[in-house]
PDB file of N, CA and C in Angstrom:
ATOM      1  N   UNK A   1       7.642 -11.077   8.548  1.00  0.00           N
ATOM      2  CA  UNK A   1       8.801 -11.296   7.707  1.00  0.00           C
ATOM      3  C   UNK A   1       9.080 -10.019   6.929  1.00  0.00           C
ATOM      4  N   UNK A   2      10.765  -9.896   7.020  1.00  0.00           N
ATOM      5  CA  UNK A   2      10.726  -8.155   6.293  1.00  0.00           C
ATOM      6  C   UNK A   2      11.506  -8.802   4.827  1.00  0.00           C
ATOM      7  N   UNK A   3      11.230  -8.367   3.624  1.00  0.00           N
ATOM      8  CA  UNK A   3      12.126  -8.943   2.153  1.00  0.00           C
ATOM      9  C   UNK A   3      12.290  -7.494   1.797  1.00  0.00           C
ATOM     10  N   UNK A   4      13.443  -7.215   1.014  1.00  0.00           N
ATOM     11  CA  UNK A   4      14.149  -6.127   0.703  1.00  0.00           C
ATOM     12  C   UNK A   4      13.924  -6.158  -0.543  1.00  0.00           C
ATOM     13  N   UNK A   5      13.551  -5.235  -1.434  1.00  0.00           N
ATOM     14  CA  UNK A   5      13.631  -5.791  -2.970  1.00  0.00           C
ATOM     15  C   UNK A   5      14.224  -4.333  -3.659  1.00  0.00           C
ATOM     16  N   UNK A   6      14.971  -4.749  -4.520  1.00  0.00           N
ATOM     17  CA  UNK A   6      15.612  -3.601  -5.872  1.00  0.00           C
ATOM     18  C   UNK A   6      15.009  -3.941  -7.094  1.00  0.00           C
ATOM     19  N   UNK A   7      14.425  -2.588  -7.168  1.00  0.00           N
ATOM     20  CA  UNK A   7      12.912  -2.719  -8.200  1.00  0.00           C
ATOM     21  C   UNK A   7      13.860  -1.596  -9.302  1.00  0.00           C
ATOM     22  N   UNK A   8      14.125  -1.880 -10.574  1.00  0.00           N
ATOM     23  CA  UNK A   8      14.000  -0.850 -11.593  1.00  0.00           C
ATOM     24  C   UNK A   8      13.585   0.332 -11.545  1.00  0.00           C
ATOM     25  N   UNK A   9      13.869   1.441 -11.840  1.00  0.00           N
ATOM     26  CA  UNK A   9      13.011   2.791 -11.647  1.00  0.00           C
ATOM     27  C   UNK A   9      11.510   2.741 -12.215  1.00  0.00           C
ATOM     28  N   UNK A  10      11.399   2.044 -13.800  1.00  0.00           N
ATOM     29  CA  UNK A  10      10.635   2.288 -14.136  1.00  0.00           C
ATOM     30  C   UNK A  10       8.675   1.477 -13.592  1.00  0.00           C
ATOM     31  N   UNK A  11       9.885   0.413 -12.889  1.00  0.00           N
ATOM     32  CA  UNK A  11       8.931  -0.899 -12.224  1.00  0.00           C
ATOM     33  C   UNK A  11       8.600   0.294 -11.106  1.00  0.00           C
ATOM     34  N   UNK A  12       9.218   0.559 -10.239  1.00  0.00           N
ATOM     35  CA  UNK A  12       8.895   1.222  -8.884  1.00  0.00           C
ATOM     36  C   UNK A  12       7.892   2.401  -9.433  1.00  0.00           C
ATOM     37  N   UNK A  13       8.702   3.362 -10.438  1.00  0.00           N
ATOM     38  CA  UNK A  13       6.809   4.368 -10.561  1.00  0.00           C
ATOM     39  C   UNK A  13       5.519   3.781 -11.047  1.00  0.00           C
ATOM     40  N   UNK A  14       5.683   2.902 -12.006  1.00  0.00           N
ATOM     41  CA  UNK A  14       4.498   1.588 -12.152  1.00  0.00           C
ATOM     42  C   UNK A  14       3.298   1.382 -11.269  1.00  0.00           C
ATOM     43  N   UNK A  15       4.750   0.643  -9.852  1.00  0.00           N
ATOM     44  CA  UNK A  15       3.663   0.420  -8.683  1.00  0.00           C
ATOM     45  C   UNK A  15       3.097   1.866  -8.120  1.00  0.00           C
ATOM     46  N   UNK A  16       4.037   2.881  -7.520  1.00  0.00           N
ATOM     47  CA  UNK A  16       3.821   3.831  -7.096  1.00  0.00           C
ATOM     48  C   UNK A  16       2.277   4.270  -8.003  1.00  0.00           C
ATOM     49  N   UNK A  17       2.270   4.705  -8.920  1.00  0.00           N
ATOM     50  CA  UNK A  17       0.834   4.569  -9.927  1.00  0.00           C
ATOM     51  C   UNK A  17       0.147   3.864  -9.886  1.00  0.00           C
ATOM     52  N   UNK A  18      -0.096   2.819  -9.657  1.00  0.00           N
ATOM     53  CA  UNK A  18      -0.942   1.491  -9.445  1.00  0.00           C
ATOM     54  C   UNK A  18      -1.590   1.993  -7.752  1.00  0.00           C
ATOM     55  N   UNK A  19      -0.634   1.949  -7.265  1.00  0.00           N
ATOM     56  CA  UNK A  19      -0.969   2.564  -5.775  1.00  0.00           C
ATOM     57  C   UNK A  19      -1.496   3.672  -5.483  1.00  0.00           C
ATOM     58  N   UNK A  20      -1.144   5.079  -5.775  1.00  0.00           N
ATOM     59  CA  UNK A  20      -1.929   6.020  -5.989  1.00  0.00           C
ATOM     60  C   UNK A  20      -3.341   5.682  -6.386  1.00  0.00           C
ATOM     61  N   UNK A  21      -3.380   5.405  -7.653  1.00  0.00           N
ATOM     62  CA  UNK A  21      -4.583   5.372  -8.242  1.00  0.00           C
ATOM     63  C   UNK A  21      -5.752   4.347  -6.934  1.00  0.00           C
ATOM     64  N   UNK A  22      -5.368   3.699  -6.373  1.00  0.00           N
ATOM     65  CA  UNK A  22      -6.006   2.735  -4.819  1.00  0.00           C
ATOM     66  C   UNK A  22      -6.311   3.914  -3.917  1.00  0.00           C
ATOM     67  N   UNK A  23      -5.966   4.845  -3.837  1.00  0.00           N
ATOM     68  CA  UNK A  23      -5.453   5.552  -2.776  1.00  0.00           C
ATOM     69  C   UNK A  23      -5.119   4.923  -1.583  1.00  0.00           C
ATOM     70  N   UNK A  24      -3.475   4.599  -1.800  1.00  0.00           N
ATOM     71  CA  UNK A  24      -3.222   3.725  -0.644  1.00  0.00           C
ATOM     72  C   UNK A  24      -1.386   3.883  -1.155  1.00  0.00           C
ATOM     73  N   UNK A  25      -0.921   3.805   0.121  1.00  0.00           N
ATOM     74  CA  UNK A  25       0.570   3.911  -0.081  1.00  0.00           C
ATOM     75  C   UNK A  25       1.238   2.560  -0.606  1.00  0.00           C
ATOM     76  N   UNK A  26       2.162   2.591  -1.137  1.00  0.00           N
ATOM     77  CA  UNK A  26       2.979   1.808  -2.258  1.00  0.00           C
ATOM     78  C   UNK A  26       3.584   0.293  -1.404  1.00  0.00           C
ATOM     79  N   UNK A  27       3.793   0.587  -0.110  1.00  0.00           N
ATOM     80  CA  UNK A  27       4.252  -0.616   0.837  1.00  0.00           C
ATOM     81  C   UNK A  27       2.610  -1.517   1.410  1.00  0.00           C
ATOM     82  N   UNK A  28       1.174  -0.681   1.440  1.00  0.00           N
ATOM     83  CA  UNK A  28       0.174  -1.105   1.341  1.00  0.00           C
ATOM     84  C   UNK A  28      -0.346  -2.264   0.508  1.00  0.00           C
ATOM     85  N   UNK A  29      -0.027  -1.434  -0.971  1.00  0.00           N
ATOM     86  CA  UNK A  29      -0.667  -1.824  -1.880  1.00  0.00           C
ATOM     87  C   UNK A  29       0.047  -2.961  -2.144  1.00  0.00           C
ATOM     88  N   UNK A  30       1.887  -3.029  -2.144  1.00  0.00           N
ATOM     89  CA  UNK A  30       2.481  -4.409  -2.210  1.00  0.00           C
ATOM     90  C   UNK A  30       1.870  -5.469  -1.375  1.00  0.00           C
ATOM     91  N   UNK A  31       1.691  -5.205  -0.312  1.00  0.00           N
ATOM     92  CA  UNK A  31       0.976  -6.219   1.206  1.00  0.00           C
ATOM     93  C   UNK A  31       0.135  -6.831   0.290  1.00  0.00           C
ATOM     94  N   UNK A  32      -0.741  -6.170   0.277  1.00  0.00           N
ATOM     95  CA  UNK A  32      -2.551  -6.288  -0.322  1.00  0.00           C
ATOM     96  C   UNK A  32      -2.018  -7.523  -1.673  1.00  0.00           C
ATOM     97  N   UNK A  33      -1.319  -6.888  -2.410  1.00  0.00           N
ATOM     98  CA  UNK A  33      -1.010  -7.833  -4.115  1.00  0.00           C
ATOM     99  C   UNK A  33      -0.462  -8.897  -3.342  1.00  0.00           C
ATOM    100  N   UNK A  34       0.817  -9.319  -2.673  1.00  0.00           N
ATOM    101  CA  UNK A  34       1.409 -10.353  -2.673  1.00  0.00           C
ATOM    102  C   UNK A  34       0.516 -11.391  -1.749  1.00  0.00           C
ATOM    103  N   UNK A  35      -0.122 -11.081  -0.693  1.00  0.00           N
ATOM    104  CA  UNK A  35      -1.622 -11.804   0.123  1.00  0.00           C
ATOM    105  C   UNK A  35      -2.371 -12.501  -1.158  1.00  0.00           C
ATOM    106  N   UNK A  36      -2.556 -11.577  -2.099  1.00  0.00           N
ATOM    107  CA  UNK A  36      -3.982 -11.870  -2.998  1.00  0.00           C
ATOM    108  C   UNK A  36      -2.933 -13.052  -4.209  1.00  0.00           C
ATOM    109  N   UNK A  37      -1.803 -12.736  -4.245  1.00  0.00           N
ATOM    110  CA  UNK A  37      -1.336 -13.941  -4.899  1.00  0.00           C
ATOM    111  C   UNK A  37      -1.227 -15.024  -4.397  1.00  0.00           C
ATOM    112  N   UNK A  38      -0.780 -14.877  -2.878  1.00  0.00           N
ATOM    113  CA  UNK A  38      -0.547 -16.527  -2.264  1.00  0.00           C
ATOM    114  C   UNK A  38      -1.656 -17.046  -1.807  1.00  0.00           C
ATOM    115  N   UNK A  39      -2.864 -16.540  -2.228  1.00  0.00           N
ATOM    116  CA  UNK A  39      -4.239 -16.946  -2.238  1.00  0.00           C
ATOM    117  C   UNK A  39      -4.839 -17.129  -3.117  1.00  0.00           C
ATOM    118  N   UNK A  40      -3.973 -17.265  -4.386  1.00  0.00           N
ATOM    119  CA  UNK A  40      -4.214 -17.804  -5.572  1.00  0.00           C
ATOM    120  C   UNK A  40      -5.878 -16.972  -6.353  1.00  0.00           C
ATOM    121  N   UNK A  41      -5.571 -15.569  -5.888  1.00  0.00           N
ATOM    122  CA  UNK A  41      -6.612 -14.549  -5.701  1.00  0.00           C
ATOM    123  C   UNK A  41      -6.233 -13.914  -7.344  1.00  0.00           C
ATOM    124  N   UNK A  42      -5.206 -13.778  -7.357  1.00  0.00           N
ATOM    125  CA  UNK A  42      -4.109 -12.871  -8.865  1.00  0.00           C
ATOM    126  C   UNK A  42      -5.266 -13.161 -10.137  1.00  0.00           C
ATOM    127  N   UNK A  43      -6.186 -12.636 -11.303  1.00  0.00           N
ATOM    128  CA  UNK A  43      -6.333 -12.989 -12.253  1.00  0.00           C
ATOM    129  C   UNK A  43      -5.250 -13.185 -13.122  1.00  0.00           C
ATOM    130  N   UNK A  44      -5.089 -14.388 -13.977  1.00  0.00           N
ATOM    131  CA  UNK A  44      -4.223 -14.855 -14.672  1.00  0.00           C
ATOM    132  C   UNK A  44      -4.049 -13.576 -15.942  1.00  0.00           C
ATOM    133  N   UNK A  45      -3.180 -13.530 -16.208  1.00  0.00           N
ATOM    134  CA  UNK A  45      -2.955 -12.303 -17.312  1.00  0.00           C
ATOM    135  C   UNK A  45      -3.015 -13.191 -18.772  1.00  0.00           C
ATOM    136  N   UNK A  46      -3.806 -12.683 -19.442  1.00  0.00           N
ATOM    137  CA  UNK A  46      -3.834 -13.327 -21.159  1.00  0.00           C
ATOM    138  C   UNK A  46      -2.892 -12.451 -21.810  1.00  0.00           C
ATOM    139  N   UNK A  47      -2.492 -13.608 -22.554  1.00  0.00           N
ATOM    140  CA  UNK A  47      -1.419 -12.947 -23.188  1.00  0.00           C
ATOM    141  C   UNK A  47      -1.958 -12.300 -24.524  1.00  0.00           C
ATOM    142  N   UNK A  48      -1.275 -11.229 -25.416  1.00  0.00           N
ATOM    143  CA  UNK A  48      -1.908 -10.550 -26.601  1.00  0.00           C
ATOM    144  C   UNK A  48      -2.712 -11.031 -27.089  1.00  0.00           C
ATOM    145  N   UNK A  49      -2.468 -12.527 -27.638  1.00  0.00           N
ATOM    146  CA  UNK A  49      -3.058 -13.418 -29.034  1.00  0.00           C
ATOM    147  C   UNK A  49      -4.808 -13.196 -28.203  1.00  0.00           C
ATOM    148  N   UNK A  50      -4.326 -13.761 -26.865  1.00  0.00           N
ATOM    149  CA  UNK A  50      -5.804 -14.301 -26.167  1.00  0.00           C
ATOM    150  C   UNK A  50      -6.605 -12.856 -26.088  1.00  0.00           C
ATOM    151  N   UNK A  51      -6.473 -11.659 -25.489  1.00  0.00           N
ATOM    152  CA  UNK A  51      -6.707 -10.633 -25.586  1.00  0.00           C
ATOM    153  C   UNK A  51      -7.416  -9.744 -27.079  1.00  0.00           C
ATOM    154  N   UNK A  52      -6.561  -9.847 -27.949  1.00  0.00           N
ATOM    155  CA  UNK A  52      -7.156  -9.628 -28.966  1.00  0.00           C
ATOM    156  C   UNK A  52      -8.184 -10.708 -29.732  1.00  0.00           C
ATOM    157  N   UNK A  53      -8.618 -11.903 -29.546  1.00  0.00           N
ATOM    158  CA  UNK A  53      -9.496 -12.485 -30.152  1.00  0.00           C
ATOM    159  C   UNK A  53     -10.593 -12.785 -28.961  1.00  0.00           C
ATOM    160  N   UNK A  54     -10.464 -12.564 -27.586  1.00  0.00           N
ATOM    161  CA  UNK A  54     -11.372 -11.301 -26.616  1.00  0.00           C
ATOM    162  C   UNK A  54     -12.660 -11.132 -27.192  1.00  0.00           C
ATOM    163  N   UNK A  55     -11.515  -9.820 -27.863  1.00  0.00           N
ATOM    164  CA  UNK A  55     -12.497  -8.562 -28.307  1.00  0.00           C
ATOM    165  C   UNK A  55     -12.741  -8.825 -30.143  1.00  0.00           C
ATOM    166  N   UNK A  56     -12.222 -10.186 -30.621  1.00  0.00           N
ATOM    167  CA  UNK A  56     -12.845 -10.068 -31.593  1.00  0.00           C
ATOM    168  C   UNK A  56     -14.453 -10.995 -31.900  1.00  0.00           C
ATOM    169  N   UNK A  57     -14.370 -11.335 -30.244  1.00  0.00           N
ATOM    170  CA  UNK A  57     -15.322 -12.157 -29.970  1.00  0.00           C
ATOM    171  C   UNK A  57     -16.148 -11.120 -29.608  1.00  0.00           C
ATOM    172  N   UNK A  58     -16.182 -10.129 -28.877  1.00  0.00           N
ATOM    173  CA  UNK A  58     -17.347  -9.605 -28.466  1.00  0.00           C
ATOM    174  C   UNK A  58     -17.525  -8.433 -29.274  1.00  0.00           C
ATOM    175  N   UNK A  59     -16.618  -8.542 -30.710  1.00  0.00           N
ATOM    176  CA  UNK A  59     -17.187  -7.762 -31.475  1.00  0.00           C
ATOM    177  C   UNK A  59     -17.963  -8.270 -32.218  1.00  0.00           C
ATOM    178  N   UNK A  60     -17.872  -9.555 -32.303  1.00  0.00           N
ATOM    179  CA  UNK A  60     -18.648 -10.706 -33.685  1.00  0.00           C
ATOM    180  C   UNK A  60     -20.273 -10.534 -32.767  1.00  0.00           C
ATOM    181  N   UNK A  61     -20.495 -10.997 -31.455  1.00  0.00           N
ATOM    182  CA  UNK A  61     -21.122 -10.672 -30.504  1.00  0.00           C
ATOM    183  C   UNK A  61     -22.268  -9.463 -30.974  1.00  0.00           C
ATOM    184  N   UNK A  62     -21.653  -8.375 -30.953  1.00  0.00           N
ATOM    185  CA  UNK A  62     -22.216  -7.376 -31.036  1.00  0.00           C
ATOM    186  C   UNK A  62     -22.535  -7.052 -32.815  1.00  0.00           C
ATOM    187  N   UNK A  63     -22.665  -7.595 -33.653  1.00  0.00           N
ATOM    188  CA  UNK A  63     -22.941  -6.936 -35.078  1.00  0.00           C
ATOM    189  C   UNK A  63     -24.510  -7.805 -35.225  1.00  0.00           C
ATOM    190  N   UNK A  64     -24.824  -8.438 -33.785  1.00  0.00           N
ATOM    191  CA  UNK A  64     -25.859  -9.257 -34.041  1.00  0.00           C
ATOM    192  C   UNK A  64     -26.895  -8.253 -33.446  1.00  0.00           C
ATOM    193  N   UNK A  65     -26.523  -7.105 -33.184  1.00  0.00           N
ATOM    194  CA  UNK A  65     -27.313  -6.114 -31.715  1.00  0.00           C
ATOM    195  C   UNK A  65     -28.067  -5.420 -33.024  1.00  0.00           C
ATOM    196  N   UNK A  66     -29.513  -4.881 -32.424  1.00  0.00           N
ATOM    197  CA  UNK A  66     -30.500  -3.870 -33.370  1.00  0.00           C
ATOM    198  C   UNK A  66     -29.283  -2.779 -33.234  1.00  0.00           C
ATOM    199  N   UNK A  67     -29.549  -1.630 -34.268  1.00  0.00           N
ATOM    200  CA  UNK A  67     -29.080  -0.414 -33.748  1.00  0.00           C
ATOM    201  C   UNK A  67     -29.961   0.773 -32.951  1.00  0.00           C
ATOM    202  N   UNK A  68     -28.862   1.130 -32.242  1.00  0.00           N
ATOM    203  CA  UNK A  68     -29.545   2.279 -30.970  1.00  0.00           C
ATOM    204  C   UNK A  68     -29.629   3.712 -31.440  1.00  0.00           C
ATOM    205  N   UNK A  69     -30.354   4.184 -31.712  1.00  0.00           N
ATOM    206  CA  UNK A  69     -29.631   5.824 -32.110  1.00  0.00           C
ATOM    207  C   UNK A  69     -29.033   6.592 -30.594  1.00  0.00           C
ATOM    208  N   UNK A  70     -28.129   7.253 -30.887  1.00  0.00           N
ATOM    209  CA  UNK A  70     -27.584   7.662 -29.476  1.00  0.00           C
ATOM    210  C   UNK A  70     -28.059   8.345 -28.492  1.00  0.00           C
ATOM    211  N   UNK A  71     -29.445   8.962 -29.811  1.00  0.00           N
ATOM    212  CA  UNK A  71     -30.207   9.920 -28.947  1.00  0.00           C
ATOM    213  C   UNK A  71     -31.315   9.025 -27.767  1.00  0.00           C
ATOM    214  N   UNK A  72     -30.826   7.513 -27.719  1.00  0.00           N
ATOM    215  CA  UNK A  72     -31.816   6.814 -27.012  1.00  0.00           C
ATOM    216  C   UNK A  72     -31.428   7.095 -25.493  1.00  0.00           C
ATOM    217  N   UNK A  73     -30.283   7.470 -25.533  1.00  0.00           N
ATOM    218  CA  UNK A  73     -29.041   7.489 -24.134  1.00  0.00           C
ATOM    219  C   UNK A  73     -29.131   8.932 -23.971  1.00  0.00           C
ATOM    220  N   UNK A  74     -29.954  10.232 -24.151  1.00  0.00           N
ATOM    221  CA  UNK A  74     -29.736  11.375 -23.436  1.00  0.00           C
ATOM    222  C   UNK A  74     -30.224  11.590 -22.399  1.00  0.00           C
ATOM    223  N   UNK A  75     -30.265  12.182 -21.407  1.00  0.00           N
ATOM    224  CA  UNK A  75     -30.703  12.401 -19.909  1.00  0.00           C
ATOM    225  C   UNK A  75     -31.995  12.715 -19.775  1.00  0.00           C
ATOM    226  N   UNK A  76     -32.606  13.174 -21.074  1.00  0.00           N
ATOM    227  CA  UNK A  76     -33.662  13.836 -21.097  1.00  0.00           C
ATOM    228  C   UNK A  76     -34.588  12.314 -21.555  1.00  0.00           C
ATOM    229  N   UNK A  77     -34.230  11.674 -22.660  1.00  0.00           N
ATOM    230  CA  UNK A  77     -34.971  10.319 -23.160  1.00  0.00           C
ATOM    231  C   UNK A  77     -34.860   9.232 -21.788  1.00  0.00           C
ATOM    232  N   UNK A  78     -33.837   9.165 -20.597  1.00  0.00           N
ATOM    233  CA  UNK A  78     -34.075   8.354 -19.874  1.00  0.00           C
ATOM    234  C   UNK A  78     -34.445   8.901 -18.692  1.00  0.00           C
ATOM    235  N   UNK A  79     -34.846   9.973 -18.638  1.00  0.00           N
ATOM    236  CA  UNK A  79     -35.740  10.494 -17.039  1.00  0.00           C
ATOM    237  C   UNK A  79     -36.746  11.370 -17.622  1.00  0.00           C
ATOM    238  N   UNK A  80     -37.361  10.487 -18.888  1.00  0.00           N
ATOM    239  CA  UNK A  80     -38.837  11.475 -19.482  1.00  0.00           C
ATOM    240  C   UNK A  80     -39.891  11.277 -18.652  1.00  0.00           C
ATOM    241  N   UNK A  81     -40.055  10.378 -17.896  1.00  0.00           N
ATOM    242  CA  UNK A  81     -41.306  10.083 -16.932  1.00  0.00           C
ATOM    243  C   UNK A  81     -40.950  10.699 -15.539  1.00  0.00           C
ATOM    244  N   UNK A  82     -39.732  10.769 -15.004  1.00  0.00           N
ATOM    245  CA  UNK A  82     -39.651  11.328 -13.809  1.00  0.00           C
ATOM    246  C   UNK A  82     -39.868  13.201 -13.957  1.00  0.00           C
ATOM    247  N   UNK A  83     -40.283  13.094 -12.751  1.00  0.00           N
ATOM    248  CA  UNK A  83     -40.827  15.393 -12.607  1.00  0.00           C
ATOM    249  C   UNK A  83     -39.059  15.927 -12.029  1.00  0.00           C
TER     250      UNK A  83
END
């Protein structure tokens, strides 16, 4: 089945970007999205409200964590046993 569509400029570089970033051409990457929707594949998009109380959840989450000093994460503190 061939569908013709007139996309906005700003919608069309969107996808074009969305696609790039896949490395995969823009008529690809549409295939691939509209398959994964009629397969009920799509993650549902949250809207702001839900999004921001998210992350105010996994910030409440996190004030329960010990603290790390950063120096726990250098290359040298996590490959001190390897030669």
């Amino acid at each position: 089945m061939t569908v013709r569509l007139e996309l906005k400029p700003e919608i069309e570089a969107s996808l074009n970007a969305q696609a790039a970033a896949r490395g995969m051409p823009l008529d690809e990457y549409l295939q691939n999205t509209i398959e994964d929707l009629a397969r009920g594949h799509a993650a549902p998009r949250a809207s702001l409200q839900e999004f921001r109380a998210a992350l105010d959840t996994l910030a409440e989450m996190g004030k329960h964590l010990r603290h790390v000093p950063s120096a726990a994460f250098s290359r040298e503190s996590i490959y001190q046993d390897h030669n």
